[in-house]
C-alpha atoms as a PDB file:
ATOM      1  CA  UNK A   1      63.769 -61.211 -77.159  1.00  0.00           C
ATOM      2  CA  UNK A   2      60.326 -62.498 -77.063  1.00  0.00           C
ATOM      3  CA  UNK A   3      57.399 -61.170 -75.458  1.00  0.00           C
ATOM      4  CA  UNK A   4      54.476 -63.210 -74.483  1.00  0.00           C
ATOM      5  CA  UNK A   5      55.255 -65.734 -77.482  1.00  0.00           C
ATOM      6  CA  UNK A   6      56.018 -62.676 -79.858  1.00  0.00           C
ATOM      7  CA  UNK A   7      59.596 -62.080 -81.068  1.00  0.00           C
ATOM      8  CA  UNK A   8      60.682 -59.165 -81.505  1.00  0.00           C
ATOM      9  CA  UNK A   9      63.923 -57.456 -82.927  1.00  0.00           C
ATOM     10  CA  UNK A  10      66.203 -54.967 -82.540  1.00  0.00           C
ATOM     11  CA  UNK A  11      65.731 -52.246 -80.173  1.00  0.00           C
ATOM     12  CA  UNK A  12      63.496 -50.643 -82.284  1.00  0.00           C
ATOM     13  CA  UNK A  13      61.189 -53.812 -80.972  1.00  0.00           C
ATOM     14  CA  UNK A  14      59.446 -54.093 -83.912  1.00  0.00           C
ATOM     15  CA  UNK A  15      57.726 -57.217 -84.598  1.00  0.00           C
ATOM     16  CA  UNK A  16      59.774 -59.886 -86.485  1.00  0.00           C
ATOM     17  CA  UNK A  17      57.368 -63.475 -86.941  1.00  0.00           C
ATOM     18  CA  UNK A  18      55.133 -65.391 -84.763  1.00  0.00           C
ATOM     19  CA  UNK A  19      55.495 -69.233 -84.912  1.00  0.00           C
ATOM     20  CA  UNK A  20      52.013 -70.404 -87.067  1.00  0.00           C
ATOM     21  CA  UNK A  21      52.132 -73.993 -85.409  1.00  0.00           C
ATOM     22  CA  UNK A  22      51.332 -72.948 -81.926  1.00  0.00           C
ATOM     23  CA  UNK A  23      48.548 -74.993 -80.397  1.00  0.00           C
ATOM     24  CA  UNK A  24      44.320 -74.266 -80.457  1.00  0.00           C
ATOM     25  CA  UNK A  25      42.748 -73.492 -77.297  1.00  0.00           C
ATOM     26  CA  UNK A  26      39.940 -76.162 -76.481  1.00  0.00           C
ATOM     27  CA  UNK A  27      36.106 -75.371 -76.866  1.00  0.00           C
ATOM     28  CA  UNK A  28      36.270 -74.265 -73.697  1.00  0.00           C
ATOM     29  CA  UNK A  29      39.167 -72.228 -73.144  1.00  0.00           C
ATOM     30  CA  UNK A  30      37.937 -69.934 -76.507  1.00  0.00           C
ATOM     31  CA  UNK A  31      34.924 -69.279 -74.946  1.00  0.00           C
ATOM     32  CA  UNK A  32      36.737 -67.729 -71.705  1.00  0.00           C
ATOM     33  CA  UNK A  33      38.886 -66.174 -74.606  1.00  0.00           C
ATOM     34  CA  UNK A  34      36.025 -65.095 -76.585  1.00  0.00           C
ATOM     35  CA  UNK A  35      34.075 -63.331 -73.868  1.00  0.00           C
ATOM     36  CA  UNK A  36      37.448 -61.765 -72.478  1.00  0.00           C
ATOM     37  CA  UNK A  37      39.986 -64.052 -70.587  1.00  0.00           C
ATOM     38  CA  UNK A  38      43.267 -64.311 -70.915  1.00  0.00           C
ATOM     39  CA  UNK A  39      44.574 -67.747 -71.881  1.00  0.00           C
ATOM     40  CA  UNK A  40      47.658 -69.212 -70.883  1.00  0.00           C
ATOM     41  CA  UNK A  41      51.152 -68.052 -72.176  1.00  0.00           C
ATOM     42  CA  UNK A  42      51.805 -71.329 -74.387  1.00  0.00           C
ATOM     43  CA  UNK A  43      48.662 -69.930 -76.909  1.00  0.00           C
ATOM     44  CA  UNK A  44      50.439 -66.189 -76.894  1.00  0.00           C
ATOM     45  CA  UNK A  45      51.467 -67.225 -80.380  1.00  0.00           C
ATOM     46  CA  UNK A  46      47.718 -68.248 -81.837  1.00  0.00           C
ATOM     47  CA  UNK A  47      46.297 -65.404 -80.003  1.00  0.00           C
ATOM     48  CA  UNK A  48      48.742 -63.142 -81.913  1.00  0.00           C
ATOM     49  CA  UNK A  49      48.045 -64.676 -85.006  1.00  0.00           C
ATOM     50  CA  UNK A  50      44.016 -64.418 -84.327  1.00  0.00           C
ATOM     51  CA  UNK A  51      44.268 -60.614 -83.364  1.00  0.00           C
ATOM     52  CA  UNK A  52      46.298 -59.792 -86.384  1.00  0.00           C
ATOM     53  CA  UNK A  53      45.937 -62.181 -89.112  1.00  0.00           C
ATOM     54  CA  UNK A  54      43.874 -62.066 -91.927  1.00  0.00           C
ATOM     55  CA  UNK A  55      40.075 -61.291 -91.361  1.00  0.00           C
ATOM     56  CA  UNK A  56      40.892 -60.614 -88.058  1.00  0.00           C
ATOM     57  CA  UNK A  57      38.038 -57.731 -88.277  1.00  0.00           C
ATOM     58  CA  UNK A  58      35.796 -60.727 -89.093  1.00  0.00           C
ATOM     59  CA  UNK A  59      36.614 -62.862 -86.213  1.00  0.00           C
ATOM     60  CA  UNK A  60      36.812 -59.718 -83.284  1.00  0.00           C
ATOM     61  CA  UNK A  61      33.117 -59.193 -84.591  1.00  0.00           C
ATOM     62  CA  UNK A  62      32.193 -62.502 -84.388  1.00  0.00           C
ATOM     63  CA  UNK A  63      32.974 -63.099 -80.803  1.00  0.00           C
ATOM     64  CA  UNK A  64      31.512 -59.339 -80.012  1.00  0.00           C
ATOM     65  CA  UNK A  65      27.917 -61.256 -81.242  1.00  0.00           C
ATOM     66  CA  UNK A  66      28.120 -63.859 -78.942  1.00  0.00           C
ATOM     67  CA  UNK A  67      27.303 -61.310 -76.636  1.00  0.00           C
ATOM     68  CA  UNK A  68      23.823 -61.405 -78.403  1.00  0.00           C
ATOM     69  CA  UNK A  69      23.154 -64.855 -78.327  1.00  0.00           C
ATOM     70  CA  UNK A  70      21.794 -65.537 -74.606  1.00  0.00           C
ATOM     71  CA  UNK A  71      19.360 -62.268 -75.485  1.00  0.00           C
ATOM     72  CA  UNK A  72      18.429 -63.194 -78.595  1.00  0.00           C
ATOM     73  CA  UNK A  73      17.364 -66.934 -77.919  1.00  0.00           C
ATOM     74  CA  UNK A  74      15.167 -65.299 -75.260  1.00  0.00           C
ATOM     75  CA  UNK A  75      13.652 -63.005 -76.973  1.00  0.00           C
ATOM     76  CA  UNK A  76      12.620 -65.496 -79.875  1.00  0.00           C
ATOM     77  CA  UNK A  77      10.994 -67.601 -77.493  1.00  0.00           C
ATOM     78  CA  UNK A  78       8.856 -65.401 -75.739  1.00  0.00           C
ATOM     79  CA  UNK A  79       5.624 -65.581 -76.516  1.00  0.00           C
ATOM     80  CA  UNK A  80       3.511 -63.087 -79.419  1.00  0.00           C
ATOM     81  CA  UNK A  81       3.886 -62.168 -83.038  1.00  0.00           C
ATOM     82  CA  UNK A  82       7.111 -63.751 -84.783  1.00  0.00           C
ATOM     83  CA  UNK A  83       7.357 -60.418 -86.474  1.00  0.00           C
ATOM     84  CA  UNK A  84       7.810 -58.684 -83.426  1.00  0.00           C
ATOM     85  CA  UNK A  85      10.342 -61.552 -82.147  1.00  0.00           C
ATOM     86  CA  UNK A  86      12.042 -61.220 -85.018  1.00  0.00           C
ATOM     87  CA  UNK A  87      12.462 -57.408 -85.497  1.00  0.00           C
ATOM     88  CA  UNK A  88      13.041 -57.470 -81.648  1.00  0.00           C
ATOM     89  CA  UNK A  89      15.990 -59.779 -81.894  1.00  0.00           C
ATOM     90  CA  UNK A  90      17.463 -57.750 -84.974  1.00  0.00           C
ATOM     91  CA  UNK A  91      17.630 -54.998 -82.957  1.00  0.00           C
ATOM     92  CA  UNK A  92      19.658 -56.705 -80.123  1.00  0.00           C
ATOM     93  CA  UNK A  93      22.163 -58.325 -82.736  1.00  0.00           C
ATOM     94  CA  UNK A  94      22.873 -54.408 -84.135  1.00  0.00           C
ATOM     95  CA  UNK A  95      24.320 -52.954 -81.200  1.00  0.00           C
ATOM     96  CA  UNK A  96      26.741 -55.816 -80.517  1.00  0.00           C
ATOM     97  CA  UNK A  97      27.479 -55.866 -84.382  1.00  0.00           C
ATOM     98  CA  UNK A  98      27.910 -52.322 -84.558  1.00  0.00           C
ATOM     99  CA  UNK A  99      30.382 -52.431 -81.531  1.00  0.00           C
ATOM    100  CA  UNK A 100      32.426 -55.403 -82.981  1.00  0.00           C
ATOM    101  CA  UNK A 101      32.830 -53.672 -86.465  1.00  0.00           C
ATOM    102  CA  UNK A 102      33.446 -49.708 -84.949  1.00  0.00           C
ATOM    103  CA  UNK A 103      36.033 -50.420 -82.493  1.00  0.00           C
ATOM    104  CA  UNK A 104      37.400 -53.463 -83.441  1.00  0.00           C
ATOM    105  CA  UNK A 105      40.802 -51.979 -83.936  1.00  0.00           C
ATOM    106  CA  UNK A 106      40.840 -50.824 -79.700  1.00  0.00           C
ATOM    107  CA  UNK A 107      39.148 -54.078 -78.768  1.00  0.00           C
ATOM    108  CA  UNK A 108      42.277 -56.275 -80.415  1.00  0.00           C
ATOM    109  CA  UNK A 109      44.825 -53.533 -79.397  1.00  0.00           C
ATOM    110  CA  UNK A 110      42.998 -54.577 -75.909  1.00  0.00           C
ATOM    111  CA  UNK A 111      43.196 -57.931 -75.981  1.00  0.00           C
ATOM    112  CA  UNK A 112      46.827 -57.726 -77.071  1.00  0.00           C
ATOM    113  CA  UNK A 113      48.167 -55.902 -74.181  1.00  0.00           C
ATOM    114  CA  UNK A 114      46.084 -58.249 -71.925  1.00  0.00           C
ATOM    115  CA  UNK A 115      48.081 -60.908 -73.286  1.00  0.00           C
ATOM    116  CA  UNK A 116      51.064 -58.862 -73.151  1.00  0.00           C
ATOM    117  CA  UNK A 117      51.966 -58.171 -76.331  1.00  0.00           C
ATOM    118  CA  UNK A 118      52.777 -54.591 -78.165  1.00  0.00           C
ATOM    119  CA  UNK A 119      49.990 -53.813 -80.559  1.00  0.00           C
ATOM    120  CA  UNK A 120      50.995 -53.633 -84.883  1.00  0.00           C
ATOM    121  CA  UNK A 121      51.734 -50.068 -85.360  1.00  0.00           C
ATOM    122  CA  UNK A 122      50.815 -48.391 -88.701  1.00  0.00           C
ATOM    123  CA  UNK A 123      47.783 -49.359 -91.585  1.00  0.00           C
ATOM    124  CA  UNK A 124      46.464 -52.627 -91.533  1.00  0.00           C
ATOM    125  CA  UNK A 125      47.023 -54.425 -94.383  1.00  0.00           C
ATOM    126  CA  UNK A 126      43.185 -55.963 -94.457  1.00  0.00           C
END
């Protein structure tokens, strides 16, 4: 049975192997992905593989700091010390960072279900 591009076995419905070929989103459609849309069923497979392969920690925090980067380029360009600009845009990229790196594990489980597919269940191997 498969479930959103996921197969999945037995009627325990664990997970059994995602398909590593499926195709990249565009520039565009990662964005939409990155700041929270769903994408289309035929990139169930990639998303799967982005959520849950490895450094997958590394990549949910990564899109959590593009949050930052509208505020950030402001903030740098307004006028005053560079210090200041500096230390002020440090500060913005922490609570973003801190976000993507504490509660990565409920952001992907988030993302999975919006693409609807059952979260891994037990440790994560990274």
């Amino acid at each position: 049975m498969t479930l959103g591009g996921v197969r999945r076995g037995g009627v325990s419905g664990t997970l059994v192997g995602v398909s590593r070929d499926s195709p990249h989103p565009g520039l565009g459609r990662w964005l939409y992905y990155a700041f929270g849309g769903a994408l289309p069923e035929q990139y169930h497979d990639w998303v799967f593989t982005d959520l849950t392969g490895p450094d997958w920690r590394l990549r949910e925090a990564g899109r959590i700091m593009l949050f930052a980067v509208v505020p950030v380029t402001a903030i740098l360009l307004l006028p005053g010390a560079l210090e200041i600009r500096i230390m002020a845009a440090s500060i913005v990229v922490l609570g973003p960072l801190f976000v993507g790196l504490a509660y990565g594990d409920e952001l992907r489980d988030r993302r999975l279900r919006q693409h609807g597919m059952m979260p891994p269940q037990g440790p994560d191997p990274d």
